[in-house]
Protein backbone atom coordinates (compact mmCIF):
# COMPACT_ATOMS: atom_id res chain seq x y z
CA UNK A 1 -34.07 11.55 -69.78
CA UNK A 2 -34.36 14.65 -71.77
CA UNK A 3 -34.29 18.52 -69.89
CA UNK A 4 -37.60 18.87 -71.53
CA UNK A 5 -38.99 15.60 -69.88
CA UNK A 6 -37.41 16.51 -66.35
CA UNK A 7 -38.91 19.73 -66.50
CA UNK A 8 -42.48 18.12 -66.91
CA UNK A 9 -41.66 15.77 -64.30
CA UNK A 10 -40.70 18.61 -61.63
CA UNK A 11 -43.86 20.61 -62.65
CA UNK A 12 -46.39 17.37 -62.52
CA UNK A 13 -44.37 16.37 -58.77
CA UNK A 14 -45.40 20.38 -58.13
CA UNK A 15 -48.86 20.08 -59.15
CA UNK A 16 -49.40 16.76 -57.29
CA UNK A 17 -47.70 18.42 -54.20
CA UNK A 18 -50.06 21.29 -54.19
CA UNK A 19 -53.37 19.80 -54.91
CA UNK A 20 -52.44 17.52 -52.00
CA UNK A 21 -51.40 20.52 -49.34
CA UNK A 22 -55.00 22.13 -50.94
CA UNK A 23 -57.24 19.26 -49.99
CA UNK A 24 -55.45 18.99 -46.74
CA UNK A 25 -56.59 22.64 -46.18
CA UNK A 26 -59.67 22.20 -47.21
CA UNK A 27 -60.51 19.05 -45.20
CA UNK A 28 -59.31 20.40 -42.05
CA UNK A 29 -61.18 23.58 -42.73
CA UNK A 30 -64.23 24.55 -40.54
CA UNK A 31 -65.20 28.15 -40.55
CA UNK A 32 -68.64 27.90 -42.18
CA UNK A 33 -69.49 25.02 -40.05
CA UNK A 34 -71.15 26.63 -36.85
CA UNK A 35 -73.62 28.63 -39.61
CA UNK A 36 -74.99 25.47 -40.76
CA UNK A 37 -75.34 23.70 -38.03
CA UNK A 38 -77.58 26.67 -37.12
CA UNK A 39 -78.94 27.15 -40.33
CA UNK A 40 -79.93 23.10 -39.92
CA UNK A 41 -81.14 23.56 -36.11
CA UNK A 42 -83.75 26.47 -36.90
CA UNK A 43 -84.51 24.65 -40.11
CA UNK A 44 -85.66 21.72 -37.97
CA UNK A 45 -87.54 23.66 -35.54
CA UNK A 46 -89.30 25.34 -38.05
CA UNK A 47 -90.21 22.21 -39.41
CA UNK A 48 -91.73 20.46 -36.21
CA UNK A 49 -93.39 23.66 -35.52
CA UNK A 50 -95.30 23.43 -38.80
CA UNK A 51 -96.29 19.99 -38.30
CA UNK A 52 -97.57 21.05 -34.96
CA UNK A 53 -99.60 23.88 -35.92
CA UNK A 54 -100.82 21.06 -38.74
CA UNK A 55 -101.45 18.34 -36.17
CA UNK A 56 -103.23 20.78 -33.57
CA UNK A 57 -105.00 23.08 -35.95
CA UNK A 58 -109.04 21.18 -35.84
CA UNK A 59 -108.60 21.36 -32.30
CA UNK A 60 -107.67 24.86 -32.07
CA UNK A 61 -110.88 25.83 -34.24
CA UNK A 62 -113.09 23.14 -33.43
CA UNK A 63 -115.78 25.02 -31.21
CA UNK A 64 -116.79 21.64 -29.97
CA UNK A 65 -113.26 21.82 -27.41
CA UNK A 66 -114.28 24.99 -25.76
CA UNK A 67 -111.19 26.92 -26.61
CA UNK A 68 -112.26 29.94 -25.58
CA UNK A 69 -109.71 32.41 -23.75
CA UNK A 70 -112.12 35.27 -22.36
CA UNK A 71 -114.66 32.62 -21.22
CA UNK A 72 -111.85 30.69 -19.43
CA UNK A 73 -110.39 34.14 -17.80
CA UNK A 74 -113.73 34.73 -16.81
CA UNK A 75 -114.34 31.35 -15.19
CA UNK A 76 -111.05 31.82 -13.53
CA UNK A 77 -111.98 34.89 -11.85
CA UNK A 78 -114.49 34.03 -10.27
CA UNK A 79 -113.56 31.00 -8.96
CA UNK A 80 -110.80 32.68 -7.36
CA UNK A 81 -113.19 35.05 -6.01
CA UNK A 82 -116.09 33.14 -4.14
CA UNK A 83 -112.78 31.16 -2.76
């Protein structure tokens, strides 16, 4: 075996070494992974509070259900007051 052929064999067993120690960093890295998971958690809430707001919204402004704050205040009141 030639110098020149050694000297491509050191620098391909260098190459090899280093992409190896660089996915071993990389696998065991784990900085960005707490902002995701929140990123994923609030993305989710979001999301079922949508569908909610979707699900609930003809009862909320259906006038048929009787939704009506001041009225139930009101009915409240007194009741607590001829008690």
């Amino acid at each position: 075996m030639n110098i020149k052929q050694e000297l491509n064999n050191i620098t391909i067993k260098q190459i090899v070494k280093n992409v190896k120690n660089e996915l071993f960093s990389i696998k065991n890295e784990s900085t960005g992974q707490g902002a995701a998971e929140y990123i994923l958690l609030f993305g989710g809430v979001i999301v079922i509070a949508i569908a909610a707001l979707l699900i609930y919204r003809t009862y909320f402004n259906n006038s048929q259900t009787g939704l009506n704050a001041s009225e139930d205040i009101k009915d409240v009141r007194n009741l607590m007051n001829s008690s």
